[in-house]
Protein backbone atom coordinates (compact mmCIF):
# COMPACT_ATOMS: atom_id res chain seq x y z
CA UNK A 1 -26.96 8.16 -10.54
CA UNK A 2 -23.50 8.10 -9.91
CA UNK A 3 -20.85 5.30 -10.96
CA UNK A 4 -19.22 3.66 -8.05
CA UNK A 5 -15.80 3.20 -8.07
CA UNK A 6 -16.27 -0.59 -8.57
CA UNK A 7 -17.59 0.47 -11.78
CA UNK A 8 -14.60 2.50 -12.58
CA UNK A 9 -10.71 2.83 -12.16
CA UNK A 10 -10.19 1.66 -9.00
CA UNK A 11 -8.44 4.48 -6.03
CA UNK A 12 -4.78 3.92 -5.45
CA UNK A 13 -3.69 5.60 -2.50
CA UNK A 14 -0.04 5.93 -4.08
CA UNK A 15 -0.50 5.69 -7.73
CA UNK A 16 2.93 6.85 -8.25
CA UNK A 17 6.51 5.82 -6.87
CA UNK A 18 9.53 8.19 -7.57
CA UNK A 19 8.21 10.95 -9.63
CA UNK A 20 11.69 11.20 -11.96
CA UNK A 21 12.98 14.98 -12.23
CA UNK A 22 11.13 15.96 -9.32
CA UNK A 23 11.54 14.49 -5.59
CA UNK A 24 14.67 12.95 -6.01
CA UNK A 25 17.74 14.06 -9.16
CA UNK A 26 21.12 12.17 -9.79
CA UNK A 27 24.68 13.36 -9.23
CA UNK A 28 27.52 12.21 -11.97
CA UNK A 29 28.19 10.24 -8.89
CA UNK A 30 25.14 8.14 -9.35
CA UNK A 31 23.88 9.25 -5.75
CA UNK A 32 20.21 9.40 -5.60
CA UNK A 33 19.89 12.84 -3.58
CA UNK A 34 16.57 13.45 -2.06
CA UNK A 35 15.73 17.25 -1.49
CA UNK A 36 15.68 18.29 1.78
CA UNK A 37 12.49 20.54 1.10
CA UNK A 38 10.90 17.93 -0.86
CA UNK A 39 7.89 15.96 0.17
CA UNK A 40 7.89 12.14 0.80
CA UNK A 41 7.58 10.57 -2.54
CA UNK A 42 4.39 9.04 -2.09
CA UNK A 43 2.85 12.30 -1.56
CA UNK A 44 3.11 13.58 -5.45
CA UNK A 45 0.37 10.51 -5.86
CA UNK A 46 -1.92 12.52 -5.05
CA UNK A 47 -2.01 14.94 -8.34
CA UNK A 48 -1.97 12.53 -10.38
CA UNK A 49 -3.03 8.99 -11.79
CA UNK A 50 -5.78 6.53 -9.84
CA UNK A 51 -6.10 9.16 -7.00
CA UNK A 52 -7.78 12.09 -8.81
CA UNK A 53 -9.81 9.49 -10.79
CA UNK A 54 -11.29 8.28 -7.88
CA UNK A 55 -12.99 11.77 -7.18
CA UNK A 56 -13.77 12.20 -10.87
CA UNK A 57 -15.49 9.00 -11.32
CA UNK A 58 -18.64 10.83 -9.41
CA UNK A 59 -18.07 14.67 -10.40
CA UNK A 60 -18.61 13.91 -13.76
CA UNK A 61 -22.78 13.33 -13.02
CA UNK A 62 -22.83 14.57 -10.03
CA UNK A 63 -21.61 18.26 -8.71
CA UNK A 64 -20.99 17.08 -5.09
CA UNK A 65 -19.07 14.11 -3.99
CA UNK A 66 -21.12 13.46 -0.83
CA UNK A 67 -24.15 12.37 -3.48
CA UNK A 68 -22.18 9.15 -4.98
CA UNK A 69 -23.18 5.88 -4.43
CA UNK A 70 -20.27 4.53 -2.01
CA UNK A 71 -17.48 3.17 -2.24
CA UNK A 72 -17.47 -0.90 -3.17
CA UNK A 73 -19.66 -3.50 -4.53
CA UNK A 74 -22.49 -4.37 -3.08
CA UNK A 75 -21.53 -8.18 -0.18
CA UNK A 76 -22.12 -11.39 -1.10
CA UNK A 77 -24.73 -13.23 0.64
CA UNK A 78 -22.05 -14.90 3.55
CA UNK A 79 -20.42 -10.93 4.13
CA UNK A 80 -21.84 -8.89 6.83
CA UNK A 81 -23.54 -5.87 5.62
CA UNK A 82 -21.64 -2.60 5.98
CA UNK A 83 -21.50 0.83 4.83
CA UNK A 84 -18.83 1.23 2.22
CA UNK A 85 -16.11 4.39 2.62
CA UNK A 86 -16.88 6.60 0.39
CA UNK A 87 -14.49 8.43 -1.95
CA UNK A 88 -13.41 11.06 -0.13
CA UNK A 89 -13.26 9.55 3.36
CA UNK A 90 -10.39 6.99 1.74
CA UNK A 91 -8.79 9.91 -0.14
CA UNK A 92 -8.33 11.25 3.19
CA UNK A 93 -7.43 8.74 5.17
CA UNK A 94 -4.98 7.90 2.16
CA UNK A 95 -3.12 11.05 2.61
CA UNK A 96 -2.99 11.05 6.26
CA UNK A 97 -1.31 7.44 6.13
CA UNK A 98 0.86 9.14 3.44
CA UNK A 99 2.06 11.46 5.87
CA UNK A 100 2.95 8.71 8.55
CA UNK A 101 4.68 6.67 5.83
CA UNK A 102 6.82 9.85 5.42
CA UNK A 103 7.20 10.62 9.11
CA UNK A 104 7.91 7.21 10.40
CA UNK A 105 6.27 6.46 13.69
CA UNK A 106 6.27 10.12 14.56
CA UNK A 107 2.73 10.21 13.43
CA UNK A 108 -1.03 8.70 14.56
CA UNK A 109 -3.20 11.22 13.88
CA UNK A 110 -5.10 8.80 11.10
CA UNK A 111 -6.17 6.17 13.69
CA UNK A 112 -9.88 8.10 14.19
CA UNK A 113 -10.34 7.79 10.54
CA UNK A 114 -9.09 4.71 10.52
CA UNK A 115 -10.86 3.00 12.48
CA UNK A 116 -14.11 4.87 11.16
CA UNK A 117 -13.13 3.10 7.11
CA UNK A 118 -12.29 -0.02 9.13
CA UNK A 119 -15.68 -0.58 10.18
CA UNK A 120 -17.40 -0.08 6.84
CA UNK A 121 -15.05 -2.85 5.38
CA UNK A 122 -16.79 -5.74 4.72
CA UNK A 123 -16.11 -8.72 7.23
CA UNK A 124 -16.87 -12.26 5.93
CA UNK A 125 -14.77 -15.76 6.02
CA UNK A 126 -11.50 -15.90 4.54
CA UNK A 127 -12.29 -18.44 0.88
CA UNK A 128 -11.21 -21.98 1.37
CA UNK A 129 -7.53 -22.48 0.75
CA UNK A 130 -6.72 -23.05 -3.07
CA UNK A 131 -3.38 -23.36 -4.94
CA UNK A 132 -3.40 -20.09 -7.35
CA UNK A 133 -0.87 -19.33 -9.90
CA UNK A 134 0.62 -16.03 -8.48
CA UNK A 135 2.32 -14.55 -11.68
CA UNK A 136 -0.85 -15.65 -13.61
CA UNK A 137 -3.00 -14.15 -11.09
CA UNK A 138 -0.88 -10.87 -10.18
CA UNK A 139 1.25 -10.44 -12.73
CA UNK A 140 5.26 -11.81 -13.80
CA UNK A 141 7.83 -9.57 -12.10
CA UNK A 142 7.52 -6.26 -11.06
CA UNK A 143 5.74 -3.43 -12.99
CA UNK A 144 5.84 0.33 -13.56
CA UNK A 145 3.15 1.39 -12.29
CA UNK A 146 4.12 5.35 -12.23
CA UNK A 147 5.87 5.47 -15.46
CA UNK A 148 9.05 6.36 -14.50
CA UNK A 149 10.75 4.02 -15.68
CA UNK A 150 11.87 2.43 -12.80
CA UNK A 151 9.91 -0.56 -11.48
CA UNK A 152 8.07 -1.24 -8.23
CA UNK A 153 10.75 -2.97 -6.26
CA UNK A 154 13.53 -0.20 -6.98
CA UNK A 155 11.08 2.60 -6.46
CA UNK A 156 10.12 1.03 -2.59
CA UNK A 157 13.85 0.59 -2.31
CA UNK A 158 14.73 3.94 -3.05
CA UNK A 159 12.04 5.29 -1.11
CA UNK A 160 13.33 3.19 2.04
CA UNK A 161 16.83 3.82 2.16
CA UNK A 162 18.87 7.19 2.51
CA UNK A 163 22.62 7.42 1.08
CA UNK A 164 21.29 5.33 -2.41
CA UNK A 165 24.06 4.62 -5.27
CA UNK A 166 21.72 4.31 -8.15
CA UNK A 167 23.00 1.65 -11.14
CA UNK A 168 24.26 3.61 -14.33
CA UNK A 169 20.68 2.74 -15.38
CA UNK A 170 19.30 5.28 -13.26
CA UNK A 171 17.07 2.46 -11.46
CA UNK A 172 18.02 -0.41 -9.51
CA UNK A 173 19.23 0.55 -6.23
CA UNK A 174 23.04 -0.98 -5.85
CA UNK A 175 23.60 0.25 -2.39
CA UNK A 176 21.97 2.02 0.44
CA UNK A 177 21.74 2.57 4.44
CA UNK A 178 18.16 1.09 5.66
CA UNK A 179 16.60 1.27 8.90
CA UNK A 180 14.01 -1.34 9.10
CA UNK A 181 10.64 0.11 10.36
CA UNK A 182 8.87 -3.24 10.44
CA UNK A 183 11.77 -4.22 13.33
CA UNK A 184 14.30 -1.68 13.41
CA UNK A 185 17.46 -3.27 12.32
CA UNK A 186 19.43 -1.03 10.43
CA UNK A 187 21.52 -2.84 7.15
CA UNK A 188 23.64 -1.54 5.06
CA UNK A 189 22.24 -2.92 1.48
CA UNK A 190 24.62 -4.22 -1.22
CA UNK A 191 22.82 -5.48 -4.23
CA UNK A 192 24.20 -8.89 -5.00
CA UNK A 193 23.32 -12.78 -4.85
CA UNK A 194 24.04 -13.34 -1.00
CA UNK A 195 23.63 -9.64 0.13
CA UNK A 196 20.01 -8.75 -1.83
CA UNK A 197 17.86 -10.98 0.37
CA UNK A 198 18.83 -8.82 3.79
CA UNK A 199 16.16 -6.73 2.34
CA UNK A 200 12.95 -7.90 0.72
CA UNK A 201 10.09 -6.24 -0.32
CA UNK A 202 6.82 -7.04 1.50
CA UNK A 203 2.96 -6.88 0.42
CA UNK A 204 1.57 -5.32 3.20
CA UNK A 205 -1.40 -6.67 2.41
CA UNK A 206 -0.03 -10.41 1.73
CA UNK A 207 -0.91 -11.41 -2.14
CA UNK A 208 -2.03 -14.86 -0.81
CA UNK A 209 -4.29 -13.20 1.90
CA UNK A 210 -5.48 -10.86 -0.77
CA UNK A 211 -6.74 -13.61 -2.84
CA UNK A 212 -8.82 -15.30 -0.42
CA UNK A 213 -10.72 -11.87 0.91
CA UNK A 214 -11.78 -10.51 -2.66
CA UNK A 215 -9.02 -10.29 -5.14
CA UNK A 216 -9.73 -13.37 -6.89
CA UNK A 217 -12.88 -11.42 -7.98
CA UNK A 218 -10.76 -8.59 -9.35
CA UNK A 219 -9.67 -8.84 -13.10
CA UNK A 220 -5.87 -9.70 -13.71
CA UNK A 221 -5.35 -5.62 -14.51
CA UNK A 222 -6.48 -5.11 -11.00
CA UNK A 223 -4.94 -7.29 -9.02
CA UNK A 224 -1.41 -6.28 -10.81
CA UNK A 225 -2.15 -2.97 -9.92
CA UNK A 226 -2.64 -3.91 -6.30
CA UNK A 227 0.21 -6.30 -6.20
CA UNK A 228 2.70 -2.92 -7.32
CA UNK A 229 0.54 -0.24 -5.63
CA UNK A 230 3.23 1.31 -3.55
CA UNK A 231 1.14 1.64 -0.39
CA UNK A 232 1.45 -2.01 -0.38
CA UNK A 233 5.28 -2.50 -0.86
CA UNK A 234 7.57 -2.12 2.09
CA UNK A 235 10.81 -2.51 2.34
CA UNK A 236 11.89 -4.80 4.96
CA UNK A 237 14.73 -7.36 6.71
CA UNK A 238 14.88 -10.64 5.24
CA UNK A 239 13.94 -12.50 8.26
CA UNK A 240 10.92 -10.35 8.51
CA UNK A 241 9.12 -11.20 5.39
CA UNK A 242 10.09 -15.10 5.49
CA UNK A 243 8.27 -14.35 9.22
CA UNK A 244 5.02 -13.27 8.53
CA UNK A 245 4.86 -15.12 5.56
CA UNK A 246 0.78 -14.59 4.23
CA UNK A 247 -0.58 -13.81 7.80
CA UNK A 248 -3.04 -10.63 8.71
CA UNK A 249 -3.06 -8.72 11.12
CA UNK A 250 -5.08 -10.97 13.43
CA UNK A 251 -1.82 -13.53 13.69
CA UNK A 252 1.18 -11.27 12.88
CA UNK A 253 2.10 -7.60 13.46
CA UNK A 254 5.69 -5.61 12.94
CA UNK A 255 8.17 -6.97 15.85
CA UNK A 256 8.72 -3.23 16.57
CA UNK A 257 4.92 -2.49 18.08
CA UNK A 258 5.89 1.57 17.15
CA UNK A 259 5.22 0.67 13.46
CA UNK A 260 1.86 -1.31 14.38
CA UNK A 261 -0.70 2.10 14.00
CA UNK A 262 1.28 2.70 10.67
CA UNK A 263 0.94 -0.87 9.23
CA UNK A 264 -2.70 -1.73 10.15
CA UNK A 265 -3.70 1.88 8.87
CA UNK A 266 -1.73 0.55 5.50
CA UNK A 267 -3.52 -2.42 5.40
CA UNK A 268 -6.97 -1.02 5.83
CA UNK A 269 -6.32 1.29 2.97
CA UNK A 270 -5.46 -1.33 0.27
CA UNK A 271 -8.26 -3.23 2.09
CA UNK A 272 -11.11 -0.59 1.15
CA UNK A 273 -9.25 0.47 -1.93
CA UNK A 274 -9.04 -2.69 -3.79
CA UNK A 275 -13.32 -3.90 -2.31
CA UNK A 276 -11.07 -6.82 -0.03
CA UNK A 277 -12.77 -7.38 3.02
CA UNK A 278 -11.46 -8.81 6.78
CA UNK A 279 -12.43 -11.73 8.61
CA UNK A 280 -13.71 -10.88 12.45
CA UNK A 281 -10.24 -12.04 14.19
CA UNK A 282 -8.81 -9.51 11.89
CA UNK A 283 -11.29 -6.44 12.27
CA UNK A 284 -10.56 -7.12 15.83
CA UNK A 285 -6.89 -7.42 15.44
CA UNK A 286 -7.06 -3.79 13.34
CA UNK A 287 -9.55 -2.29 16.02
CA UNK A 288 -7.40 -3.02 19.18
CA UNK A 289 -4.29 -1.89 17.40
CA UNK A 290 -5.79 1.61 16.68
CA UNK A 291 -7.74 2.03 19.43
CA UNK A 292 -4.22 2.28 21.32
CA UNK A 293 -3.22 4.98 18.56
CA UNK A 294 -6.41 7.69 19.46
């Protein structure tokens, strides 16, 4: 019988960030130019890294994909029963969310899907409340998780913003021009100790939220993973992040409702990806939003 991918390397829908020497190349002027023929970033994930594993972990007993065990760990006694995504369902919802990352709003065709790996997510009781050590539970700082050398928070910056001046260290993101998809504000970014905090970085699936619907099950490899997996980061305004704070989707969405499809679709990606599963207020939340997407 097939492994599941519990039993394996888990599926990252963007393993990688900013592919170096590929996507994006440097000027002498330190601009980060993106190729106008190039695909969005997050797209070169798929050739590489956690996403191919995810279809190898069953093709190596099994010649067909459809004859895996699903997707997940089997629910604890207090989780509703559901049918787990399987592999390939997530690999393809994963890539049509990559294209609507890339697109903006333009694009909703993933909400069918959607909604479809949405209800095969587990719904159960967020855990109690508990104080948890964040870095000691996902990790100190920011990681690399495609080996560019760059690390997670410059990569979702550079991704974000157009007109980037790159540091002499090829990496950290000094300035840029950012339009805010989460509420539309546009900034223009200036790395430095009063100007930095305009834009943040938010966990699209909130780290504290994460914690209480599965991830304190994961081990401290995966939940580092999932705390840098780029289809979690965003960048956003300042006032954004500090405004939704931990919440899901059942108490806080994007001010700007044309990012909502995008953002729940997000969420319910890391969701199945990572075995996390929703409380009912929040499948509903996810199901109205998406239902207005088809």
């Amino acid at each position: 019988m097939c492994h599941t991918l519990a039993d394996g390397p888990r599926l990252s829908a963007y393993s990688r960030g900013i592919p170096c020497g590929s996507l994006v190349s440097q000027t002498r002027s330190r601009k980060l130019t993106v190729h106008p023929t190039a695909t969005h970033p997050f797209a070169a994930a798929r050739n590489s890294g956690r996403h191919l594993r995810a279809l190898a972990a069953c093709a190596a007993t099994a010649t067909l994909l459809v004859g895996c065990t699903p997707l997940g760990s089997q629910p604890s006694s207090s989780t509703a029963t559901t049918s787990s995504p399987e592999a390939s369902q997530l690999v393809a919802l994963s890539d049509e969310v990559e294209v609507a990352v890339g697109e903006g709003d333009a694009s909703t065709s993933f909400a069918a899907d959607a909604l479809d790996v949405l209800d095969k997510l587990d719904v159960a009781p967020r855990d109690e409340w508990e104080e948890f050590d964040r870095e000691g539970s996902f990790g100190e700082g920011w990681q690399d998780p495609d080996g560019n050398g760059c690390d997670a928070r410059n990569d979702a910056l550079a991704v974000a913003m157009t007109d980037v001046d790159l540091n002499r260290d090829g990496c950290r993101v000094d300035t840029g021009a950012f339009v805010d998809p989460y509420s539309g504000d546009e900034i223009d970014f200036e790395r430095g100790p009063n100007t930095s905090p305009l834009v943040q970085i938010d966990h699209v699936v909130a780290l504290a939220n994460a914690w209480r619907t599965g991830a304190k099950e994961l081990s401290f490899e995966e939940r580092v993973e999932l705390s840098n997996d780029p289809m979690n980061l965003q960048a956003t305004a300042g006032w954004v992040n500090d405004d939704k704070k931990s919440q899901d989707a059942a108490n806080w969405l994007p001010p700007q409702e044309s990012y909502h499809c995008t953002y729940v679709a997000r969420q319910i990606v890391v969701k199945a990806t990572y075995n996390l599963w929703v409380t009912q207020a929040e499948h509903d939340a996810m199901r109205d939003v998406l239902e207005d997407c088809a």
